[in-house]
Protein backbone atom coordinates (compact mmCIF):
# COMPACT_ATOMS: atom_id res chain seq x y z
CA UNK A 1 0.00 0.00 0.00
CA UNK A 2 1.18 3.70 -1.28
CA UNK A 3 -0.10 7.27 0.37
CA UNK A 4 -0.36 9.89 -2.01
CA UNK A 5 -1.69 13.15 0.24
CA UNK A 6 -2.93 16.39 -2.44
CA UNK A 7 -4.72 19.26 -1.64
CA UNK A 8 -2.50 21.55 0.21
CA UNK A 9 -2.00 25.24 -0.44
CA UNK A 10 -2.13 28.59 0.51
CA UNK A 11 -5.06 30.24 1.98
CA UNK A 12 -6.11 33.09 4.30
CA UNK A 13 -7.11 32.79 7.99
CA UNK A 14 -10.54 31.73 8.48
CA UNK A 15 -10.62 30.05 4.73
CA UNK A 16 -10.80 26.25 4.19
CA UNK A 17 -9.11 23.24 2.60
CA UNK A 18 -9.59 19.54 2.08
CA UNK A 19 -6.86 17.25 2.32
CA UNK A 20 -7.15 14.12 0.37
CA UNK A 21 -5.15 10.73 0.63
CA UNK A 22 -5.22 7.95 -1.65
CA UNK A 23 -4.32 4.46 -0.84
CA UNK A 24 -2.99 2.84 -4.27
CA UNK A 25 -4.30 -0.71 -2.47
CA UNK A 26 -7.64 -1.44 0.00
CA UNK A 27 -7.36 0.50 3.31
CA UNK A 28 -10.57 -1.36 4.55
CA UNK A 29 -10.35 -1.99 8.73
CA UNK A 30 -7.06 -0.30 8.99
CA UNK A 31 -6.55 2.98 10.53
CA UNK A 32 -5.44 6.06 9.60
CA UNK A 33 -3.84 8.73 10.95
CA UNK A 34 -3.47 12.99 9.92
CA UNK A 35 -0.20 14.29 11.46
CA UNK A 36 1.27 18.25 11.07
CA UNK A 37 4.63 19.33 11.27
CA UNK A 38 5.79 22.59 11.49
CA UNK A 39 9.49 23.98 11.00
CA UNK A 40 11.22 23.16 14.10
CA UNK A 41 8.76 21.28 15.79
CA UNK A 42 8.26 17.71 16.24
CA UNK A 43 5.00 15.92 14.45
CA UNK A 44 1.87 15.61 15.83
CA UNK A 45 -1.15 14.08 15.47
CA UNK A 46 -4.03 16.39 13.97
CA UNK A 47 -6.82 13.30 13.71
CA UNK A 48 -7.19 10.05 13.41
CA UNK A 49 -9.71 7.25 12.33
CA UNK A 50 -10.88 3.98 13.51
CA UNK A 51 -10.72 0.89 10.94
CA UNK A 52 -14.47 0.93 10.16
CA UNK A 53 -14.62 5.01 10.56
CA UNK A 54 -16.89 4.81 13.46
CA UNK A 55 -14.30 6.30 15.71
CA UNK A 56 -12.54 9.25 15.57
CA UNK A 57 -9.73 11.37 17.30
CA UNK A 58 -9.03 15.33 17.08
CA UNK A 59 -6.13 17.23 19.03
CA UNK A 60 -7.78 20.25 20.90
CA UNK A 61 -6.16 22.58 18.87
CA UNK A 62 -8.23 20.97 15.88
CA UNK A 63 -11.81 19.91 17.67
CA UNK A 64 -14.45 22.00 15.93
CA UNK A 65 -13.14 23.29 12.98
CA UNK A 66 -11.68 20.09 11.29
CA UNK A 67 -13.02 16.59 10.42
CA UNK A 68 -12.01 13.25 9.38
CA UNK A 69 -13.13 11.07 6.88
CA UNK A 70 -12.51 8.03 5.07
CA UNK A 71 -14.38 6.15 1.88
CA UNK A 72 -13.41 2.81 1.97
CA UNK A 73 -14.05 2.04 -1.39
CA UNK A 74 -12.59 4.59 -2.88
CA UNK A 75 -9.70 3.79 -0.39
CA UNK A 76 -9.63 7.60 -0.14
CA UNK A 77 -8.86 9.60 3.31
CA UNK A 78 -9.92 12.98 3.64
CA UNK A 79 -8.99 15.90 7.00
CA UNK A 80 -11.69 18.86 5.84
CA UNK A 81 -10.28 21.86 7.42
CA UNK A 82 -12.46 24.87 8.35
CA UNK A 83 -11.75 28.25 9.91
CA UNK A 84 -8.07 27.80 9.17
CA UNK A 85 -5.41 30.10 11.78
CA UNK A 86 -2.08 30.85 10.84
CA UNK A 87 -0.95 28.17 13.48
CA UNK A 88 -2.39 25.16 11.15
CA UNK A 89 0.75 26.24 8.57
CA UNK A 90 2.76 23.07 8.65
CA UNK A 91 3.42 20.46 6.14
CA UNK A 92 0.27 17.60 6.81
CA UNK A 93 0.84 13.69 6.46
CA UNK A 94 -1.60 10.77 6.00
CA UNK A 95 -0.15 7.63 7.66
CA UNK A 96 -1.77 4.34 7.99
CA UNK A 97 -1.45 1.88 10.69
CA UNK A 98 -1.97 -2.04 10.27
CA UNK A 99 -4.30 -2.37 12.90
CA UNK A 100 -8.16 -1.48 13.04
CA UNK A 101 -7.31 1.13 16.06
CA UNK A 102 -5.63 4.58 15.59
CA UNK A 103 -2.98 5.22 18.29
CA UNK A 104 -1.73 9.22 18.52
CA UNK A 105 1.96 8.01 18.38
CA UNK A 106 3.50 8.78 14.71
CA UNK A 107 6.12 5.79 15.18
CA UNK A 108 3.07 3.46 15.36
CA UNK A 109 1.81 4.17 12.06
CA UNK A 110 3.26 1.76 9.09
CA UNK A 111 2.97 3.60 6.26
CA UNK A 112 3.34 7.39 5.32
CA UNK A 113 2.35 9.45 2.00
CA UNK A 114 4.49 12.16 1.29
CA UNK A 115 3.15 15.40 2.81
CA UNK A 116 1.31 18.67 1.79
CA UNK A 117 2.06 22.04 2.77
CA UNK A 118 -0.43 23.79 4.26
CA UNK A 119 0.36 27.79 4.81
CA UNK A 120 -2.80 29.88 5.90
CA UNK A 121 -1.57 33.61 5.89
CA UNK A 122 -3.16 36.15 8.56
């Protein structure tokens, strides 16, 4: 299985993107994970998704404004970001992790698509 995360740009505060992630082979029961990093910092864990989608995971500095999705058969993962602050400007990875149950650890995740930068200008 192969990430491929899209749908990064620019954008001003307050505006809105959605993140996509393809799966090039069947993400069905496994989880998946968004993570952010930022220049300097380390990466964190924005959401994350249960196997089945029924269960989901935001950081607090996310809740409200952004939501996770995934459509199984498209094996397609999406983070729909809303009210965007200049502190969301970091480069954004989909990861997926062989097991039916997100974890917020990036080193449990398996396997990573290459990032999209995300800069939201004030």
């Amino acid at each position: 299985v192969q990430l491929q995360a899209s749908g990064g740009g620019l954008v001003q505060a307050g505006g809105s993107l959605r993140l996509s992630c393809a799966a090039s082979g069947r993400t069905f029961l496994y989880a998946i994970g968004w993570f952010r990093q930022a220049p300097g910092k380390e990466r964190d864990i924005v959401a994350a998704i249960s196997g089945n989608g029924a269960i989901a995971y935001y950081a607090d500095s996310v809740k409200g404004r952004f939501t996770i999705s995934r459509d199984n058969a498209k094996n397609t993962m999406y983070l729909q970001m809303n009210s965007l602050k200049p502190e969301d400007t970091a480069v954004y990875y989909c990861a997926l992790r062989f097991s039916r149950w997100y974890t917020l650890e990036h080193d449990q995740y398996d396997i990573w698509g290459q990032g999209t930068q995300v800069t939201v200008s004030s």
